[in-house]
C-alpha atoms as a PDB file:
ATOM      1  CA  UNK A   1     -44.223 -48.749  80.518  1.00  0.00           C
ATOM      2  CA  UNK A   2     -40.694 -47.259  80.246  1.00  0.00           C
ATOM      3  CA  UNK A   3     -39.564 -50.722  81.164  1.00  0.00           C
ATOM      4  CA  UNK A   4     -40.944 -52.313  78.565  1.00  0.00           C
ATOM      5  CA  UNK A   5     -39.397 -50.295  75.515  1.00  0.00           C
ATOM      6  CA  UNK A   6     -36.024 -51.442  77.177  1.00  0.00           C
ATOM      7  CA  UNK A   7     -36.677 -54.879  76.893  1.00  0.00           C
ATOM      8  CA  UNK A   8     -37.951 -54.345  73.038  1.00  0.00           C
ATOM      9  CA  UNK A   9     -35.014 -52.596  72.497  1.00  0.00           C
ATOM     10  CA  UNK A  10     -32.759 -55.199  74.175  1.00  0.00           C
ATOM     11  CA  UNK A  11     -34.850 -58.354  72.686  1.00  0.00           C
ATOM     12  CA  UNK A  12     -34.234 -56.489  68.663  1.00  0.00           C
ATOM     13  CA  UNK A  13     -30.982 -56.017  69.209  1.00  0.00           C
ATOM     14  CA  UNK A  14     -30.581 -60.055  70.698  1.00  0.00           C
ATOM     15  CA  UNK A  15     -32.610 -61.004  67.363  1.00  0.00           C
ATOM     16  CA  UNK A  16     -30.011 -58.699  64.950  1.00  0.00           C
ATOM     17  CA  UNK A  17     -26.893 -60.419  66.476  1.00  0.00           C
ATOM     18  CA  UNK A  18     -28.582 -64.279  66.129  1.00  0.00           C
ATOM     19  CA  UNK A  19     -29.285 -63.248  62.597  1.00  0.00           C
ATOM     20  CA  UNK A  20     -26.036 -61.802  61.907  1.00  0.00           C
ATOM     21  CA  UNK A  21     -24.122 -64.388  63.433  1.00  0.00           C
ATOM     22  CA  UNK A  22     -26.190 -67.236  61.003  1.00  0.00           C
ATOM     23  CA  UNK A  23     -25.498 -65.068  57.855  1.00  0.00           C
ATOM     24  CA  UNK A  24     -21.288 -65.086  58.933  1.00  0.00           C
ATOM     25  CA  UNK A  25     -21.797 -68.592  59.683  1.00  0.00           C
ATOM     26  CA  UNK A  26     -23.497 -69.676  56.783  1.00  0.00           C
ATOM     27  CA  UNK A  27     -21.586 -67.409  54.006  1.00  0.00           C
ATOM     28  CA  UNK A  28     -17.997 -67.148  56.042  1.00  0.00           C
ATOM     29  CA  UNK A  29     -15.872 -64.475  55.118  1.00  0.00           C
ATOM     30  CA  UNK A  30     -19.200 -62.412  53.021  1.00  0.00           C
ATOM     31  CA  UNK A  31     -18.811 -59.572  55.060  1.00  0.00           C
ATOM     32  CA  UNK A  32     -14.958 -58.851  53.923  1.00  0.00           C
ATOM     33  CA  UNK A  33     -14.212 -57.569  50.474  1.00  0.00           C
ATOM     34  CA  UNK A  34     -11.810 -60.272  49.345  1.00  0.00           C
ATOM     35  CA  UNK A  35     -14.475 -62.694  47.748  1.00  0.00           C
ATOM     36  CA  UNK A  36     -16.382 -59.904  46.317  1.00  0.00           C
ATOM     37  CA  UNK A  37     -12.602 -58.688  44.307  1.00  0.00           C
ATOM     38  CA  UNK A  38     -12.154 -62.293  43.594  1.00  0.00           C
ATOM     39  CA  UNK A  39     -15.556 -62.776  41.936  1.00  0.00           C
ATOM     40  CA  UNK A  40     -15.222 -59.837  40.199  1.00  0.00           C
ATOM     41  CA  UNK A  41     -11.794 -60.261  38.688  1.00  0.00           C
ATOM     42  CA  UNK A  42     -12.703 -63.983  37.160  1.00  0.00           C
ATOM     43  CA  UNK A  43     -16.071 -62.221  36.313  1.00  0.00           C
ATOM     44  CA  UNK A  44     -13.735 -60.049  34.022  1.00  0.00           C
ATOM     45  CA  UNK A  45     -10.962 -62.376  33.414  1.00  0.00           C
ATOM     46  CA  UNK A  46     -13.801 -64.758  31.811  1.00  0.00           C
ATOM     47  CA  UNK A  47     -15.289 -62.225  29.798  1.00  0.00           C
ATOM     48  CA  UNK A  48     -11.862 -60.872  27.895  1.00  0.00           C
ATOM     49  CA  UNK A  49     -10.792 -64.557  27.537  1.00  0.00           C
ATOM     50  CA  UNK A  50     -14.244 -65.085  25.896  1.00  0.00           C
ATOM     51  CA  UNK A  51     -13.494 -62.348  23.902  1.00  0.00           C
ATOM     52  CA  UNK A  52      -9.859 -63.168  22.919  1.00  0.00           C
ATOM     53  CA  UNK A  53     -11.566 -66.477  21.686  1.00  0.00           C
ATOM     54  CA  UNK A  54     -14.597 -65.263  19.369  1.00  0.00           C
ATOM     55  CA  UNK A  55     -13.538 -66.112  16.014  1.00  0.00           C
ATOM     56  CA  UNK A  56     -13.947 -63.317  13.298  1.00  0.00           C
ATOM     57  CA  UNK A  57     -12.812 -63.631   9.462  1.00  0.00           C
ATOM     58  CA  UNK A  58      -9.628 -61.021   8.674  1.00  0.00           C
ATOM     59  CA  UNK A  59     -10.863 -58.151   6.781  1.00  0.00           C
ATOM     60  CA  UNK A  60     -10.740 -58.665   3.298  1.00  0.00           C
ATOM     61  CA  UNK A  61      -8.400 -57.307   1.005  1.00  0.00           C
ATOM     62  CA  UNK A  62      -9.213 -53.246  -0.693  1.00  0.00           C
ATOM     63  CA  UNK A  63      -8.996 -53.402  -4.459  1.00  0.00           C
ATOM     64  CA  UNK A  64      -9.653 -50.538  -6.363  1.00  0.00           C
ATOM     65  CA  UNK A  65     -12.608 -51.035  -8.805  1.00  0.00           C
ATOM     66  CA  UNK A  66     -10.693 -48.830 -11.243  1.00  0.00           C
ATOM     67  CA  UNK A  67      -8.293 -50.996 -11.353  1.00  0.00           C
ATOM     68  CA  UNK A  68      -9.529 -55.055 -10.548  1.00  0.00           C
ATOM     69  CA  UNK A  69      -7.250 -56.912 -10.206  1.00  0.00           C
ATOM     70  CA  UNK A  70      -6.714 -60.705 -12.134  1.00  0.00           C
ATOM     71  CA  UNK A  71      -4.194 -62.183  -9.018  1.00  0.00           C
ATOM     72  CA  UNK A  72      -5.788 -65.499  -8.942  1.00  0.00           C
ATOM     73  CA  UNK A  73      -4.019 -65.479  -5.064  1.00  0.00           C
ATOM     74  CA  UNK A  74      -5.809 -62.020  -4.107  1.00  0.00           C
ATOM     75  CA  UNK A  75      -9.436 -63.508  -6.257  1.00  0.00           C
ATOM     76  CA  UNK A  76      -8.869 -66.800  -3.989  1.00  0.00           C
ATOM     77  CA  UNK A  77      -9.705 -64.429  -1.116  1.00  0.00           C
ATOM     78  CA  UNK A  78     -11.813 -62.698  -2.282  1.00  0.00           C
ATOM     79  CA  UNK A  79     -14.463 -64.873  -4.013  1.00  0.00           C
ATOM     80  CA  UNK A  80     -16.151 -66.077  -0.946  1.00  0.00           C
ATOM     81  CA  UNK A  81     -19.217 -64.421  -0.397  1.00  0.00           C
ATOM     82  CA  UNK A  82     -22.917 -63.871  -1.489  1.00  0.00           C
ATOM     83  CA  UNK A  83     -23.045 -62.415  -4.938  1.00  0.00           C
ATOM     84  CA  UNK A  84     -25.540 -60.269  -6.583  1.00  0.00           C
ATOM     85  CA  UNK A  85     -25.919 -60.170 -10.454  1.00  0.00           C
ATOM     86  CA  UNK A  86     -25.942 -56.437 -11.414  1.00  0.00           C
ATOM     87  CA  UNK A  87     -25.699 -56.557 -15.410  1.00  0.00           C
ATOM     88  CA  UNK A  88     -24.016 -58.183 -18.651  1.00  0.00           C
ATOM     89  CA  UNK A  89     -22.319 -56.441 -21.201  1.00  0.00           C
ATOM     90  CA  UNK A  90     -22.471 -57.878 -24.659  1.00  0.00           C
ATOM     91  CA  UNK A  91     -21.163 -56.508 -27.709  1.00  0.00           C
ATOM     92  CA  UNK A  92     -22.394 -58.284 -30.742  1.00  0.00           C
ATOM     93  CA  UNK A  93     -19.757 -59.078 -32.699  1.00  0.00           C
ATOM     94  CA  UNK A  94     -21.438 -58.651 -36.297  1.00  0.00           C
ATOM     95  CA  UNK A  95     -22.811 -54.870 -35.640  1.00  0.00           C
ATOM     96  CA  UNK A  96     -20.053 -53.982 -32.503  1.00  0.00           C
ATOM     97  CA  UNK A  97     -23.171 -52.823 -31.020  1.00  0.00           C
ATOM     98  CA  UNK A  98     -23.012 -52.533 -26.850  1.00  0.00           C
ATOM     99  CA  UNK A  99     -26.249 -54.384 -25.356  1.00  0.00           C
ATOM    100  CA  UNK A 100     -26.533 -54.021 -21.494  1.00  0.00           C
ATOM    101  CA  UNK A 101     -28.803 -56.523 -20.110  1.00  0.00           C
ATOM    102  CA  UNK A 102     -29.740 -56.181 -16.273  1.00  0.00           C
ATOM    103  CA  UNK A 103     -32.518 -57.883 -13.819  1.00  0.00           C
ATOM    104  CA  UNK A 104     -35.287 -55.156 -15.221  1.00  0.00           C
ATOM    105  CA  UNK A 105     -34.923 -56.293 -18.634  1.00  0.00           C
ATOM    106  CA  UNK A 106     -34.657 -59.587 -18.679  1.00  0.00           C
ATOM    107  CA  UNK A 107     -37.295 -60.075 -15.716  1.00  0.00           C
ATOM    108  CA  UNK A 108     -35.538 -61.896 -13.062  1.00  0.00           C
ATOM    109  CA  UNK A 109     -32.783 -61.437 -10.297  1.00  0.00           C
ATOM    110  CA  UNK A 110     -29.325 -64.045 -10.050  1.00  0.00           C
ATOM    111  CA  UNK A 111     -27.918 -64.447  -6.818  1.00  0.00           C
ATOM    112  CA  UNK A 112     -24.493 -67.061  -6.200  1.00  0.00           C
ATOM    113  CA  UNK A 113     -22.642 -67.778  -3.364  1.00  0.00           C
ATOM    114  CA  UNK A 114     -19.695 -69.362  -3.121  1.00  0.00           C
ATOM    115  CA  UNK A 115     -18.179 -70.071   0.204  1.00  0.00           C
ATOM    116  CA  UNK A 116     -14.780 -70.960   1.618  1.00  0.00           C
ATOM    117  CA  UNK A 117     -14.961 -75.025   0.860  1.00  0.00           C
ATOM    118  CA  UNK A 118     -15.082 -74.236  -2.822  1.00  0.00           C
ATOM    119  CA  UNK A 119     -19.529 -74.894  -3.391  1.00  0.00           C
ATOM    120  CA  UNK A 120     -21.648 -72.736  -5.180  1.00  0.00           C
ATOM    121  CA  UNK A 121     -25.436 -72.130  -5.521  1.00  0.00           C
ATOM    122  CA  UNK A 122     -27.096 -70.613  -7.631  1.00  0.00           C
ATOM    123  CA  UNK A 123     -30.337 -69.149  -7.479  1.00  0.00           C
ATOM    124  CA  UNK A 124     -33.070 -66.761  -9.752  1.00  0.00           C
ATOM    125  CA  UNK A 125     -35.600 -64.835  -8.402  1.00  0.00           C
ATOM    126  CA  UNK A 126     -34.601 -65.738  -4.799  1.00  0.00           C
ATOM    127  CA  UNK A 127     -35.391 -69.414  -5.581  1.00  0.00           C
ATOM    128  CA  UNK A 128     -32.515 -72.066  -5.455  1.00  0.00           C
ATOM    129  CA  UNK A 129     -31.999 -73.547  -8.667  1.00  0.00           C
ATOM    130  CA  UNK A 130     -28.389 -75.737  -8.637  1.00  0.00           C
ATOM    131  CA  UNK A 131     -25.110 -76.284  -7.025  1.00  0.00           C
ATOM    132  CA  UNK A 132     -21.456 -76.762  -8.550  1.00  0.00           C
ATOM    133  CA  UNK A 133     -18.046 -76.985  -6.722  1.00  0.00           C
ATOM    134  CA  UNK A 134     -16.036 -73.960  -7.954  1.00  0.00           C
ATOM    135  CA  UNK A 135     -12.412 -73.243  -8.129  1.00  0.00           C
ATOM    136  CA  UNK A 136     -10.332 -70.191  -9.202  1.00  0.00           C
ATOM    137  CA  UNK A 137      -7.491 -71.476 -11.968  1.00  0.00           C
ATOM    138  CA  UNK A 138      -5.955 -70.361 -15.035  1.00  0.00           C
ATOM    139  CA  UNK A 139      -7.765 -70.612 -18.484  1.00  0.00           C
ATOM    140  CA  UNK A 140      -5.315 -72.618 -19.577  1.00  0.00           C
ATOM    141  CA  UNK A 141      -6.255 -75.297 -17.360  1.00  0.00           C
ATOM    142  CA  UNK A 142      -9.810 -75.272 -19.978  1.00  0.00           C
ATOM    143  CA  UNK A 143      -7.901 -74.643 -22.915  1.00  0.00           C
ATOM    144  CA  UNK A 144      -4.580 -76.910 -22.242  1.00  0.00           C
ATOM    145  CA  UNK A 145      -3.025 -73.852 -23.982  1.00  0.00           C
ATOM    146  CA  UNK A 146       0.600 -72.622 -22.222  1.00  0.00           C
ATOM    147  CA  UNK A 147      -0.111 -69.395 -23.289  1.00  0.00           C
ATOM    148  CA  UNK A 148      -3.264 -68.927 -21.473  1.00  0.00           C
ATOM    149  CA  UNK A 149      -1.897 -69.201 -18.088  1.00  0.00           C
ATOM    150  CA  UNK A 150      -2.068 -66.047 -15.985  1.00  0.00           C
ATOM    151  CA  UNK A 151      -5.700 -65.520 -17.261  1.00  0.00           C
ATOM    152  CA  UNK A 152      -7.376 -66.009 -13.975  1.00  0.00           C
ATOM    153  CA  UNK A 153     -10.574 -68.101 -14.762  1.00  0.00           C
ATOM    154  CA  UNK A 154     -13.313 -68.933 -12.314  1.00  0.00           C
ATOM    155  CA  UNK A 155     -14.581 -72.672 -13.241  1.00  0.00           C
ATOM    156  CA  UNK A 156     -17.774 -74.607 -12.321  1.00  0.00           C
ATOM    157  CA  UNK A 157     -17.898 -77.617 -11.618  1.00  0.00           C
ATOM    158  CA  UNK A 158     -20.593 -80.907 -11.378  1.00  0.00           C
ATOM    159  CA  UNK A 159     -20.719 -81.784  -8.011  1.00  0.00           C
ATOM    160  CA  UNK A 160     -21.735 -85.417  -9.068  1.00  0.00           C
ATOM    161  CA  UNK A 161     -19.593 -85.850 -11.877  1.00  0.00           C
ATOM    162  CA  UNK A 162     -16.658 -83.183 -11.404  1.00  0.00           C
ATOM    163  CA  UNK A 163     -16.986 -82.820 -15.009  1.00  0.00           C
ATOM    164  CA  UNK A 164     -16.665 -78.737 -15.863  1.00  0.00           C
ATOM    165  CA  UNK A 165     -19.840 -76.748 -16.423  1.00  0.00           C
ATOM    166  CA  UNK A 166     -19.157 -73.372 -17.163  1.00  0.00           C
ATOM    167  CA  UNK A 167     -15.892 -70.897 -16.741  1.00  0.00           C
ATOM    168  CA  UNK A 168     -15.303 -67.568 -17.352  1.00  0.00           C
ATOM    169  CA  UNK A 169     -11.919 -65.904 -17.122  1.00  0.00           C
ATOM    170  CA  UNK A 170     -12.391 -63.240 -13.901  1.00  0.00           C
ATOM    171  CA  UNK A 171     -11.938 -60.104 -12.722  1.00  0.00           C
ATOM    172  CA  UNK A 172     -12.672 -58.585  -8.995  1.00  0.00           C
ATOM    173  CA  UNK A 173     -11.949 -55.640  -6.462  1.00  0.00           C
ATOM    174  CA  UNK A 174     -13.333 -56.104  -3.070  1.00  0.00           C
ATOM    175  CA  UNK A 175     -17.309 -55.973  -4.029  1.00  0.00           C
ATOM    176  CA  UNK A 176     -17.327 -56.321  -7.308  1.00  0.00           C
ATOM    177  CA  UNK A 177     -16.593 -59.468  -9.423  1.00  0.00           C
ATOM    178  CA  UNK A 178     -16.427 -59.819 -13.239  1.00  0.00           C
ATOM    179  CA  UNK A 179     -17.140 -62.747 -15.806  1.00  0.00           C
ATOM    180  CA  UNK A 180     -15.700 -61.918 -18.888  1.00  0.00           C
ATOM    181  CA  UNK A 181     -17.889 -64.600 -21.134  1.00  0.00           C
ATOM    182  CA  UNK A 182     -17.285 -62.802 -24.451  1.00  0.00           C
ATOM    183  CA  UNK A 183     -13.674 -63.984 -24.531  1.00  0.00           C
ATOM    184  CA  UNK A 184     -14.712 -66.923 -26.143  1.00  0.00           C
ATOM    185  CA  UNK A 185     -18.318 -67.117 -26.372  1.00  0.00           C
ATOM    186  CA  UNK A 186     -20.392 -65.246 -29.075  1.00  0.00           C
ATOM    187  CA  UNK A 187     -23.650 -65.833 -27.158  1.00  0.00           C
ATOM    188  CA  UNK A 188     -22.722 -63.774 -23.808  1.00  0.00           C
ATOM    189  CA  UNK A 189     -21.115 -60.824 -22.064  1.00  0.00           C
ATOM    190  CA  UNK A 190     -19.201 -59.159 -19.519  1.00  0.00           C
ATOM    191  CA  UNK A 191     -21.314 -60.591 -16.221  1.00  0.00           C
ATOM    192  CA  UNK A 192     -21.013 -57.771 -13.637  1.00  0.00           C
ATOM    193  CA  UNK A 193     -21.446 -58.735  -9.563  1.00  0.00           C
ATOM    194  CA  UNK A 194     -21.390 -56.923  -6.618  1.00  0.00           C
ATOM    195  CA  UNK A 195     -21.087 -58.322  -3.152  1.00  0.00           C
ATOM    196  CA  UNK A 196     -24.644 -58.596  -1.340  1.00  0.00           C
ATOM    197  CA  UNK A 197     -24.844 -56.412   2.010  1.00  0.00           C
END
């Protein structure tokens, strides 16, 4: 009987060495280190030139709502964006009364967004309702008037017929952006926007 549990012992240990000669023999060199470091390291390497390579948009530019600011180069960057129609400020001209008008009372929401390639939508109530090319100028590029330029003005345009639709000269800090329709108009406001979340 003793006999036997030395050949059991001597046939396992036969069996380990066949198996551990087939794993060296079929992944060479998996017993050292070196391929494990190597593996690693691209592991890594890969991931911080994946990294390196994600594109994100620089951080847009802090302006002071107390103070907004009427650069057209500073609006340029910061028009892009989804916008969210807070309220419009109208002062009747007749009485100099101040009317606010906002989403709860006139009954519907406005949304825009305007990205980077210069198109806008436009939607109420969450529902799309048109599109325009946009562009941030100078109101004297509406009124052909020298002394209007340096009054940044946003302007709409058709995208079918590039004729323009609306314009309002414009205001912004970083989340806020503001139509100022009453400089000519005697039918609307000050529109107020603030950047969606």
């Amino acid at each position: 009987m003793h006999n036997s549990i030395g050949k059991n012992k001597t046939v396992k240990k036969q069996i380990n060495q066949k198996t551990n000669n087939r794993s060296a023999s079929l992944l060479p060199g998996l017993h050292h280190s070196l391929p494990l470091k190597l593996i690693t390291g691209c592991f890594l390497l890969m991931s911080i030139l994946l990294a390196a390579c994600k594109k994100t948009d620089p951080p847009l530019p802090q302006v002071d709502c107390n103070r907004p600011t009427k650069n057209k180069a500073l609006c340029n960057q910061l028009i892009a964006g989804q916008w969210q129609w807070v309220y419009e400020r109208y002062i009747s001209r007749g009485l100099g009364q101040v009317i606010f008008f906002t989403p709860a009372t006139k009954g519907y929401t406005r949304a825009m967004i305007l990205d980077k390639n210069n198109n806008a939508a436009f939607y109420k109530n969450g529902v799309f309702e048109s599109d325009a090319r946009y562009e941030v100028s100078d109101f004297s590029k509406i009124t052909n008037y020298p002394a209007d330029t340096g009054i940044t003005t946003l302007i709409f345009y058709d995208k079918r017929t590039g004729y323009k639709i609306d314009y309002a000269p414009l205001r912004m800090c970083t989340d806020s952006l503001f139509l100022n329709y009453q400089l000519y108009s005697d039918t609307k406001g000050w529109d107020a926007w603030v950047r969606a979340k």
